[in-house]
C-alpha atoms as a PDB file:
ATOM      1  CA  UNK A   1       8.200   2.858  11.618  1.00  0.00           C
ATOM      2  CA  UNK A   2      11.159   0.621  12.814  1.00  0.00           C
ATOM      3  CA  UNK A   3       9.206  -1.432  14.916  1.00  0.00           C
ATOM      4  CA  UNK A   4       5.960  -1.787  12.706  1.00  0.00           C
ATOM      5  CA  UNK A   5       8.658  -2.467   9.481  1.00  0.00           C
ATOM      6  CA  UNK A   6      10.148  -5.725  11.633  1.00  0.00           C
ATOM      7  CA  UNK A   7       6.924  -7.256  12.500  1.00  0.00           C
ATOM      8  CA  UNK A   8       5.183  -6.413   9.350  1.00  0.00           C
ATOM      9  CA  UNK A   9       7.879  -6.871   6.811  1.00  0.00           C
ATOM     10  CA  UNK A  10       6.467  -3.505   4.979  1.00  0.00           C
ATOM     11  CA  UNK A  11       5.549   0.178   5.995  1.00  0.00           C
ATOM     12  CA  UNK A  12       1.860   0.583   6.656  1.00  0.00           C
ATOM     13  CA  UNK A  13      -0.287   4.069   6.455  1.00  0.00           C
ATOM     14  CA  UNK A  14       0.653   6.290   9.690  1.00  0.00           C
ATOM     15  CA  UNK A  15      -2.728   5.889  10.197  1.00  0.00           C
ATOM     16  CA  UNK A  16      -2.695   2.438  10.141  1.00  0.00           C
ATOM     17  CA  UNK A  17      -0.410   1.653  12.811  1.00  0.00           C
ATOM     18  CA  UNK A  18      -2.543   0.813  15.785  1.00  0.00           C
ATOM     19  CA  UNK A  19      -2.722   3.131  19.452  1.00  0.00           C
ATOM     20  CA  UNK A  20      -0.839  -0.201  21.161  1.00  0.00           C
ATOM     21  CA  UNK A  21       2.399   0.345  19.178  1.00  0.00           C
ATOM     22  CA  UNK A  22       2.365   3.560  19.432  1.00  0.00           C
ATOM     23  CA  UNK A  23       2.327   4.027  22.986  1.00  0.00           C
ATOM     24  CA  UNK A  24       4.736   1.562  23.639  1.00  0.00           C
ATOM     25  CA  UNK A  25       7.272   3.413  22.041  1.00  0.00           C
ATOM     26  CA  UNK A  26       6.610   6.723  23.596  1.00  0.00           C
ATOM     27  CA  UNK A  27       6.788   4.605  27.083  1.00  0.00           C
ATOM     28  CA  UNK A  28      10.034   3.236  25.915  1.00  0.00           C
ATOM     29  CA  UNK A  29      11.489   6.383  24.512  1.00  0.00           C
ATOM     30  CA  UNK A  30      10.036   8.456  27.328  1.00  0.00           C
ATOM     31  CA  UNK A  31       8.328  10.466  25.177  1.00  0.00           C
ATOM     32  CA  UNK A  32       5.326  12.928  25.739  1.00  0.00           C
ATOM     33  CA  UNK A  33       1.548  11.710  24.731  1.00  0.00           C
ATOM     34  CA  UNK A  34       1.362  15.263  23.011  1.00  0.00           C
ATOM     35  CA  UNK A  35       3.312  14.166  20.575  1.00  0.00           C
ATOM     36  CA  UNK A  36       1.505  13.147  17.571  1.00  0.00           C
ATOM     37  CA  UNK A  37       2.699  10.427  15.293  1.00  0.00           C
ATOM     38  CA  UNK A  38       3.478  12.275  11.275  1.00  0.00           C
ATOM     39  CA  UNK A  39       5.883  13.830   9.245  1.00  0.00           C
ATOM     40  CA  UNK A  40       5.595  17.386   8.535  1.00  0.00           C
ATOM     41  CA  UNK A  41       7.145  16.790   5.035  1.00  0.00           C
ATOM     42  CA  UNK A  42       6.909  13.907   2.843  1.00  0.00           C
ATOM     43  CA  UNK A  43      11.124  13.246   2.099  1.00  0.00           C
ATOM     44  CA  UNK A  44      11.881  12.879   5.748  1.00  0.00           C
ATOM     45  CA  UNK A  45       9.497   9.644   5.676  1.00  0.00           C
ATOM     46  CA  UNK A  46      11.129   8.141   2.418  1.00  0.00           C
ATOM     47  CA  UNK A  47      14.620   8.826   4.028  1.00  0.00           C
ATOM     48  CA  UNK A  48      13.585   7.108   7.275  1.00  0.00           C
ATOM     49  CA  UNK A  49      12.334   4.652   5.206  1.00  0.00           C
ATOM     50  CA  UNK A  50      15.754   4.091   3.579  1.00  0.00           C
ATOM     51  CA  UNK A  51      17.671   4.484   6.613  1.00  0.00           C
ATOM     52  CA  UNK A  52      15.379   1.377   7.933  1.00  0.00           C
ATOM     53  CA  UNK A  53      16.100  -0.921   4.791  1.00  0.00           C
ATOM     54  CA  UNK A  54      19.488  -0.119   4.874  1.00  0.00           C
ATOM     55  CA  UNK A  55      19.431  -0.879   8.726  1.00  0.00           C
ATOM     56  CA  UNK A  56      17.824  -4.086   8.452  1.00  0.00           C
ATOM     57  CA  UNK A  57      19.567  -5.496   5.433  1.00  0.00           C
ATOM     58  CA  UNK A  58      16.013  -5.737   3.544  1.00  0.00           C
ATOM     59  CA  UNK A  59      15.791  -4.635  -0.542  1.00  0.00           C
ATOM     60  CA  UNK A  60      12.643  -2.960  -1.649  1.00  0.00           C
ATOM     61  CA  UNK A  61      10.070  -4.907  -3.684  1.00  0.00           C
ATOM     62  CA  UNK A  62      11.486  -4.203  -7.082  1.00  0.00           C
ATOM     63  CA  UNK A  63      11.510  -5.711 -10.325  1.00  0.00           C
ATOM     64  CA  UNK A  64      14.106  -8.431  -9.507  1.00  0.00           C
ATOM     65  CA  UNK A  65      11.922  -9.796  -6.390  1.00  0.00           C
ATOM     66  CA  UNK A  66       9.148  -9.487  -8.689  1.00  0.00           C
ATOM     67  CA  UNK A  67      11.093 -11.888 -10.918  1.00  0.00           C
ATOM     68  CA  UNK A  68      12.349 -14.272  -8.118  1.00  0.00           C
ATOM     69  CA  UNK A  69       8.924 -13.925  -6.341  1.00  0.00           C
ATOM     70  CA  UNK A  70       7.074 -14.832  -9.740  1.00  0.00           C
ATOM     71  CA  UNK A  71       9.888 -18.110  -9.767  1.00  0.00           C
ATOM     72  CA  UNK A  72       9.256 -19.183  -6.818  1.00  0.00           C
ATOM     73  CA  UNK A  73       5.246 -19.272  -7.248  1.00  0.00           C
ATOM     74  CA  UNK A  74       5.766 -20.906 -10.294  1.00  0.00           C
ATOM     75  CA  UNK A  75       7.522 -23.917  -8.995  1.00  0.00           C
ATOM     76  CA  UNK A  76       4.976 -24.155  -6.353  1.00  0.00           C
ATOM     77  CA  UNK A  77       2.402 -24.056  -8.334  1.00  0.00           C
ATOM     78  CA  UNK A  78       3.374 -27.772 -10.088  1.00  0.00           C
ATOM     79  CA  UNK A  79       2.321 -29.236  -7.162  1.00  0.00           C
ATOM     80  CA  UNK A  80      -0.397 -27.218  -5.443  1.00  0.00           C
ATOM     81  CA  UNK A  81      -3.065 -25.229  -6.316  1.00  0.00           C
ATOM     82  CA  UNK A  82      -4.629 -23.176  -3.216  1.00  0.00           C
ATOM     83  CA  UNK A  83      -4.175 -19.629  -4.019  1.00  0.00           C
ATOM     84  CA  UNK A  84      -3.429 -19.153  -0.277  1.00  0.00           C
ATOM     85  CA  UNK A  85      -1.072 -21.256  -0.369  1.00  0.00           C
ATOM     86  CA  UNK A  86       0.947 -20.054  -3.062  1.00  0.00           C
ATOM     87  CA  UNK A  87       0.546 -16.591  -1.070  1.00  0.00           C
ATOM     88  CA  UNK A  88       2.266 -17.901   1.852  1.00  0.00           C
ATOM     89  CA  UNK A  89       5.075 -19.510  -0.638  1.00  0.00           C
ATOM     90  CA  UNK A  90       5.768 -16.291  -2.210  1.00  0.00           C
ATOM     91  CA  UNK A  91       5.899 -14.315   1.126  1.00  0.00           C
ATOM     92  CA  UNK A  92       8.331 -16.709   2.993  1.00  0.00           C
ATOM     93  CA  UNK A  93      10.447 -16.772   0.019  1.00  0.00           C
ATOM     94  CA  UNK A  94      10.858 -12.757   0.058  1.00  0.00           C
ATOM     95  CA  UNK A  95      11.640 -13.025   3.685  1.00  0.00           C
ATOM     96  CA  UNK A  96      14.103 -15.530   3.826  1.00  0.00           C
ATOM     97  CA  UNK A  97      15.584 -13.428   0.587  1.00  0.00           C
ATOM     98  CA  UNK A  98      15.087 -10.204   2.651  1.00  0.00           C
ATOM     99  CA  UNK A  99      13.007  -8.117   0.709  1.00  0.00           C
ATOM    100  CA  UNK A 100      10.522  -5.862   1.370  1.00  0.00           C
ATOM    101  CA  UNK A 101       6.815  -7.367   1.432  1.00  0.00           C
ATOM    102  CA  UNK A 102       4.447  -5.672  -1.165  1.00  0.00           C
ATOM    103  CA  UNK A 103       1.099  -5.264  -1.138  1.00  0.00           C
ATOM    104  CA  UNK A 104      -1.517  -8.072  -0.850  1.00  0.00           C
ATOM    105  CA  UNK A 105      -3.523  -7.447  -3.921  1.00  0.00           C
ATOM    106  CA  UNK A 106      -0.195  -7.180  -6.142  1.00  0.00           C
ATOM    107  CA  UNK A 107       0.777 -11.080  -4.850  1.00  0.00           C
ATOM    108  CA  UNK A 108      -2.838 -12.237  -5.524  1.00  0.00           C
ATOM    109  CA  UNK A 109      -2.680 -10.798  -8.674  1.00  0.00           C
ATOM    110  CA  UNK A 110       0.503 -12.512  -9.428  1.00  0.00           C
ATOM    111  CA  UNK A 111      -0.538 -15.729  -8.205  1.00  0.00           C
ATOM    112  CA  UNK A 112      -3.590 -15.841 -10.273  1.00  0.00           C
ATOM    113  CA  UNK A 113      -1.469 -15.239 -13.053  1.00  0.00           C
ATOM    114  CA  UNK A 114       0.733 -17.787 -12.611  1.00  0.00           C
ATOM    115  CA  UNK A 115      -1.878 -20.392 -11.826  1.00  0.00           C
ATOM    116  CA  UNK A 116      -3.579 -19.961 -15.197  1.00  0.00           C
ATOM    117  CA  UNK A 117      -0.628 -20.525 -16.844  1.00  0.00           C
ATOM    118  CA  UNK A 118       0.484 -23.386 -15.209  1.00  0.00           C
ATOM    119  CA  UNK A 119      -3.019 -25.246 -15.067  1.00  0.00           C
ATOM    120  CA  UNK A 120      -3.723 -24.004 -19.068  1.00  0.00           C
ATOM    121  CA  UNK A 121       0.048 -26.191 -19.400  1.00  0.00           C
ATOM    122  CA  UNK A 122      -1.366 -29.400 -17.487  1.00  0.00           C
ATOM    123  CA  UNK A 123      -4.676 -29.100 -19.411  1.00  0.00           C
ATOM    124  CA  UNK A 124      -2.408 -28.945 -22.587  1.00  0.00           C
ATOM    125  CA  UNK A 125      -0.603 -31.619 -21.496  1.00  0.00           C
ATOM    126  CA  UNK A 126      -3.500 -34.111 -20.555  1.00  0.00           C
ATOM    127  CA  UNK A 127      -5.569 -32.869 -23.826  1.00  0.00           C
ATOM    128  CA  UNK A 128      -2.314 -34.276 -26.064  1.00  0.00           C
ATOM    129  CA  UNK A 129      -2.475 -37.779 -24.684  1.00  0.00           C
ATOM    130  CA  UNK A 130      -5.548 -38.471 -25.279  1.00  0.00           C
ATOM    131  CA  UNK A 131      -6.647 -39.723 -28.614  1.00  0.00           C
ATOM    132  CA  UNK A 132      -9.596 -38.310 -30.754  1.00  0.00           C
ATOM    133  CA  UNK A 133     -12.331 -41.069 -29.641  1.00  0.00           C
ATOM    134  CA  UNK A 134     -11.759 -40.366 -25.938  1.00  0.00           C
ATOM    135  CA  UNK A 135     -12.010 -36.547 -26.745  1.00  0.00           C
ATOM    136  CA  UNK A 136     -15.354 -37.034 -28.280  1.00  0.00           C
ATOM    137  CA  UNK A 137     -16.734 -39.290 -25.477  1.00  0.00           C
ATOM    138  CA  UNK A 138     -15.875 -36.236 -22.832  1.00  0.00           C
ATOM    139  CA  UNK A 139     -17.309 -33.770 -25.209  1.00  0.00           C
ATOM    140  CA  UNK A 140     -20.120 -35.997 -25.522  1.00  0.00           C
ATOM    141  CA  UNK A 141     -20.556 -35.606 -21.753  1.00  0.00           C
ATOM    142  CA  UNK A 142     -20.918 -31.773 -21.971  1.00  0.00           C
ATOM    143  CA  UNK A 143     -24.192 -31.813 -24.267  1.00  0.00           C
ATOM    144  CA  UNK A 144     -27.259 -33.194 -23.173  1.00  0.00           C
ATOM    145  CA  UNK A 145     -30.334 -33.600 -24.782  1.00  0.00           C
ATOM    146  CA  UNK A 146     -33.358 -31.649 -24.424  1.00  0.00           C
ATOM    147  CA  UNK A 147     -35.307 -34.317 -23.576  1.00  0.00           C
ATOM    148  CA  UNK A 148     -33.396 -35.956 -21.307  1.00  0.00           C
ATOM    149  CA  UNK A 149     -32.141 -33.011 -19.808  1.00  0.00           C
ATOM    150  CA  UNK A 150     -29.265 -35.290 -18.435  1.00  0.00           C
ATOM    151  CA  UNK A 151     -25.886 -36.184 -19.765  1.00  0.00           C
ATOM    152  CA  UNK A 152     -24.371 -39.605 -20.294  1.00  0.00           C
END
């Protein structure tokens, strides 16, 4: 879990950890193939799990690197708009911070959040500077005419 934790920057299923790794550290610790990689009760994994933050110096994903990850994509997202990118934002920033790295679906999730609210605050923004003729010559653009089929 150590060595899967350091490169991955959060603890994957047992199941998910691939034959590779896991042979490499039988090699290494001169350990038997017979034995089989599990915990026999659930506790011992969440204190080996603590015993690895705690060695490493890395927080868990809680609500405060929810907070400071949800900053951080929000500043990015002023100036760029790639979901992906905002992804990759958010993750370096909870590395360099050392916290734990949480699931993918619960940054994209986050991210799209963020991006609506940010781009609904530019549209805001660009919708008050522009006067009420202007308005009605874009709305105009929007309808088009059954003959024509085509707008302006």
């Amino acid at each position: 879990m150590l060595k899967v934790f350091q490169r991955l920057g959060y603890f994957p299923k047992l199941s998910d950890i691939p034959n590779l790794v896991l042979n490499h550290v039988r090699t290494c610790l001169k350990l038997s193939d017979e034995i089989v990689l599990g915990y026999e009760n659930s506790k011992t994994m969440y204190r080996h799990r603590i015993a690895i933050r705690e060695y490493l110096k890395v927080n868990p994903f809680d609500k405060n690197a929810r907070h400071f990850c949800a900053e951080s994509i929000y500043k990015s997202a002023q100036v760029m708009d790639n979901p992906a990118d905002l992804i990759n934002v958010a993750i370096g920033e909870l590395v360099k911070e050392r916290y734990e790295l949480p699931g993918f679906n619960t940054l994209d999730r986050l991210v799209a959040r963020i991006r609506t609210l940010v781009n609904q605050k530019l549209f805001s923004l660009v919708i008050s500077r522009l006067d009420d003729e202007y308005i009605q010559k874009l709305n105009d653009l929007l309808s088009s005419e059954s003959v024509e089929k085509r707008s302006p």
